[in-house]
Every structure is written in C-alpha cells, then in structure tokens.
Protein backbone atom coordinates (compact mmCIF):
# COMPACT_ATOMS: atom_id res chain seq x y z
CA UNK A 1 0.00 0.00 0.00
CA UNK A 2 2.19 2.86 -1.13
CA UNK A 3 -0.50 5.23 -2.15
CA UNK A 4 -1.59 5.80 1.71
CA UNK A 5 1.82 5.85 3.20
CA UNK A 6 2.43 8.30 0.64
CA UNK A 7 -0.91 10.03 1.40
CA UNK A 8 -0.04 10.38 5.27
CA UNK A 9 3.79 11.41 4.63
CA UNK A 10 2.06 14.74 2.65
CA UNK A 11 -0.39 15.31 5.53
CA UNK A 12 2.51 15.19 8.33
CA UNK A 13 4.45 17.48 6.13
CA UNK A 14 1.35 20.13 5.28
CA UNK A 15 0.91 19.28 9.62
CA UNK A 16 4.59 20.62 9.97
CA UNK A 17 4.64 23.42 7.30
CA UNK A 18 1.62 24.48 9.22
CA UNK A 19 3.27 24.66 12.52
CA UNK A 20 6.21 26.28 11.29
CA UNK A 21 3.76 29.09 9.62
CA UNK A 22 2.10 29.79 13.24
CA UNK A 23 5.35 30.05 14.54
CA UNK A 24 6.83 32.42 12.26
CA UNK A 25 3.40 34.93 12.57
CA UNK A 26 3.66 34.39 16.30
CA UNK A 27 7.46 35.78 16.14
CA UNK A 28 6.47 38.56 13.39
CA UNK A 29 3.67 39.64 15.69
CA UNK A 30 5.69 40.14 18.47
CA UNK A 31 8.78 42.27 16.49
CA UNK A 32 6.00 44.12 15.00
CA UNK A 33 4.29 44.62 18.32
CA UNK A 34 1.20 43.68 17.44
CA UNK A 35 -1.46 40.75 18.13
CA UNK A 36 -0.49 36.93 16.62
CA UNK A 37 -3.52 35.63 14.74
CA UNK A 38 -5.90 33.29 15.90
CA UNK A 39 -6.10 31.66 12.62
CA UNK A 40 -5.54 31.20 8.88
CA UNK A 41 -9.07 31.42 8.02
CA UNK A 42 -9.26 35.29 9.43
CA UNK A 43 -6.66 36.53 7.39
CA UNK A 44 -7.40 36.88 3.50
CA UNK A 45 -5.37 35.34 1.12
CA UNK A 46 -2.17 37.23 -0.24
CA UNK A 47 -1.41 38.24 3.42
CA UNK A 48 -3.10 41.72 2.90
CA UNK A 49 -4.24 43.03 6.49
CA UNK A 50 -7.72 42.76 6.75
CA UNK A 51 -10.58 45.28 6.07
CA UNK A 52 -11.81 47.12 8.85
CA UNK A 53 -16.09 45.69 8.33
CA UNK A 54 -18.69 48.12 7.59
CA UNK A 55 -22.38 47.99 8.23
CA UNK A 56 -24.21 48.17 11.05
CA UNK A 57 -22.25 46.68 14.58
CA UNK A 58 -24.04 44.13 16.15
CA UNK A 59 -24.29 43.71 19.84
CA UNK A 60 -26.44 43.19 22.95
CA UNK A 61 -29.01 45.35 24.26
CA UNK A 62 -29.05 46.37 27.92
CA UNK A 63 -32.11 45.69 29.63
CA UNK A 64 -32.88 49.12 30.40
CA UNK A 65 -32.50 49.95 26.59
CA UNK A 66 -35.10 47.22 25.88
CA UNK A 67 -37.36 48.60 28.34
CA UNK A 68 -37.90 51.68 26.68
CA UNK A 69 -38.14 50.33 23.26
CA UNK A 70 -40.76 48.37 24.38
CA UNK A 71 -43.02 51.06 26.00
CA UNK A 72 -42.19 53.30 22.78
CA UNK A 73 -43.64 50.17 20.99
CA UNK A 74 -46.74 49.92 23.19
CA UNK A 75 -47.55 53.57 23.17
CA UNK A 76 -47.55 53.48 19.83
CA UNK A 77 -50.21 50.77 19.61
CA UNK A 78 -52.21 52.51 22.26
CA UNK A 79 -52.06 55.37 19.55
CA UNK A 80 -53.56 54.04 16.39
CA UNK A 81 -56.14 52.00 18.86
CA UNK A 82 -57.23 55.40 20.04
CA UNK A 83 -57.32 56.77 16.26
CA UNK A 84 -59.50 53.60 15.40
CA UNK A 85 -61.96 54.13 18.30
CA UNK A 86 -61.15 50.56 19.34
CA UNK A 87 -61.65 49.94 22.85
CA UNK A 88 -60.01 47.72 25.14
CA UNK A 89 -57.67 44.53 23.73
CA UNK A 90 -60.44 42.40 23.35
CA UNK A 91 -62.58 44.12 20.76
CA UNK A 92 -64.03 42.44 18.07
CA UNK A 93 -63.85 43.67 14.72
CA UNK A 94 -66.54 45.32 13.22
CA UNK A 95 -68.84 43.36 10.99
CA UNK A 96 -68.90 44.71 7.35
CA UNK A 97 -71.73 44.74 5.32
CA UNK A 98 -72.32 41.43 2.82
CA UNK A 99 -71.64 42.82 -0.65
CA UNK A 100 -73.03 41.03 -3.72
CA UNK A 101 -74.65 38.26 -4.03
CA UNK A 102 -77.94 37.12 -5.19
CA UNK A 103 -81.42 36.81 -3.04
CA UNK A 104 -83.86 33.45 -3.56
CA UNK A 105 -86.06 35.52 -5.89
CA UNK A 106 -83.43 36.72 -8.20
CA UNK A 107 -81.81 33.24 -8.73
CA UNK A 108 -85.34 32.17 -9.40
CA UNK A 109 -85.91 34.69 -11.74
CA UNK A 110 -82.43 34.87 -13.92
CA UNK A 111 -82.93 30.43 -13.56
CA UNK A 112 -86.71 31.02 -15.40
CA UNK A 113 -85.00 33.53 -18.14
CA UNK A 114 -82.06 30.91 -19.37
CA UNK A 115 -84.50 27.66 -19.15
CA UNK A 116 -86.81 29.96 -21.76
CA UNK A 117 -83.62 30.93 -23.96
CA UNK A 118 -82.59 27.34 -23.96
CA UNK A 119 -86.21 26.63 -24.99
CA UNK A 120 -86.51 28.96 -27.91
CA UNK A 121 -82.50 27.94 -28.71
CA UNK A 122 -84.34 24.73 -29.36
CA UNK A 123 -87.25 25.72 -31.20
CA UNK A 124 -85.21 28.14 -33.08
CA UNK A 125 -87.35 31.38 -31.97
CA UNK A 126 -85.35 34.42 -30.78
CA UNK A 127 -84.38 34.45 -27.25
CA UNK A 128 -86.84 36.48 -25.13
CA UNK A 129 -84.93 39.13 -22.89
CA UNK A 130 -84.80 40.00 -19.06
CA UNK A 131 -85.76 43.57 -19.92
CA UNK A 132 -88.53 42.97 -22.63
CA UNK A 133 -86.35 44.50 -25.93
C-alpha cells in the first residue's frame, strides 16, 4: 500500500509546514508589536491586512435599553387604537356589510329567463330578454 503511506507522509508534512507558519506569525507579531492571529481562516489570502467591516455593529441590548423600546412600541399601539376608536384589547372587529350576491327571488328569476332561452334555442325562436327589448 504505497498510495496511503504516501498520502499520510504529505499530511505530516502540510501538519509541519503548518506549525512552522504559526510560529513564524507568532514571532512577526511580536517584532511588529502587534497581536499573533488566531487563525488562517481570518486573514485573506495574499497576506493583505484585513478590512476594517462596515455595516451596522451588532451587539447586545441592555435591559434598560429594551425597556424603553418596548413602552415606545406599546404607546404606539395605544395610539392608532385610540385613532381607530377601538376599545379595550379584546374588541371584536366590526362586521362589514355582505356585498353582492344574489337573493332566492333573483336566482329564481335569472334560472326562469335561461330555461326559456334554452327553450326557444331549441325551437329556433329568438331568445326572449330579461328587460322585454
């Protein structure tokens, strides 16, 4: 089995080449006086420093912080409940009115005019219309 003796003689020497990389940063750091990296991944390639990041800095809130966000949020609320008129947290919506729709005598009717077109379709007379034309 060459291949994987071969296979783990690269892998101790990338292992070694490794160690003798965070060795030499570790000494560079300290002539240059500054901090040693933690690791390979946070640097970018070509040994550029890194970029300070922009955007917005995410952190923790304090608690007093949240507080007052919160009863900014809730007075707020209280707000456009007072604009609406609704009253208390509990209200119900208000019903709207049905729109549409047909009553028992208009389906009646409108089924009586198509059962006579159909019936003068068959007889070959002109259809009679809903508004007497």
């Amino acid at each position: 089995m060459p291949s994987s003796s071969n296979s783990v003689i690269k892998l101790q020497r990338a292992l070694s080449l490794a160690q003798q990389i965070e060795r030499l940063e570790a000494e560079m750091a300290a002539i240059l006086g500054t901090a040693a990296p933690s690791s390979r991944a946070a640097k970018p390639a070509g040994g550029a420093p890194a970029a300070p990041r922009k955007g917005r800095r995410r952190g923790t809130i304090s608690p007093e912080g949240r507080a007052r966000i919160i009863a900014a949020q809730k007075a707020r609320w209280a707000k456009v409940r007072r604009e609406k008129g609704v009253g208390g947290k509990a209200a119900a919506p208000a019903k709207s009115k049905k729109k549409g729709g047909l009553t028992a005598a208009g389906r009646a009717r409108l089924a009586a005019l198509m059962k006579a077109r159909w019936a003068a379709r068959r007889k070959g007379a002109p259809a009679p219309n809903a508004k007497g034309r």
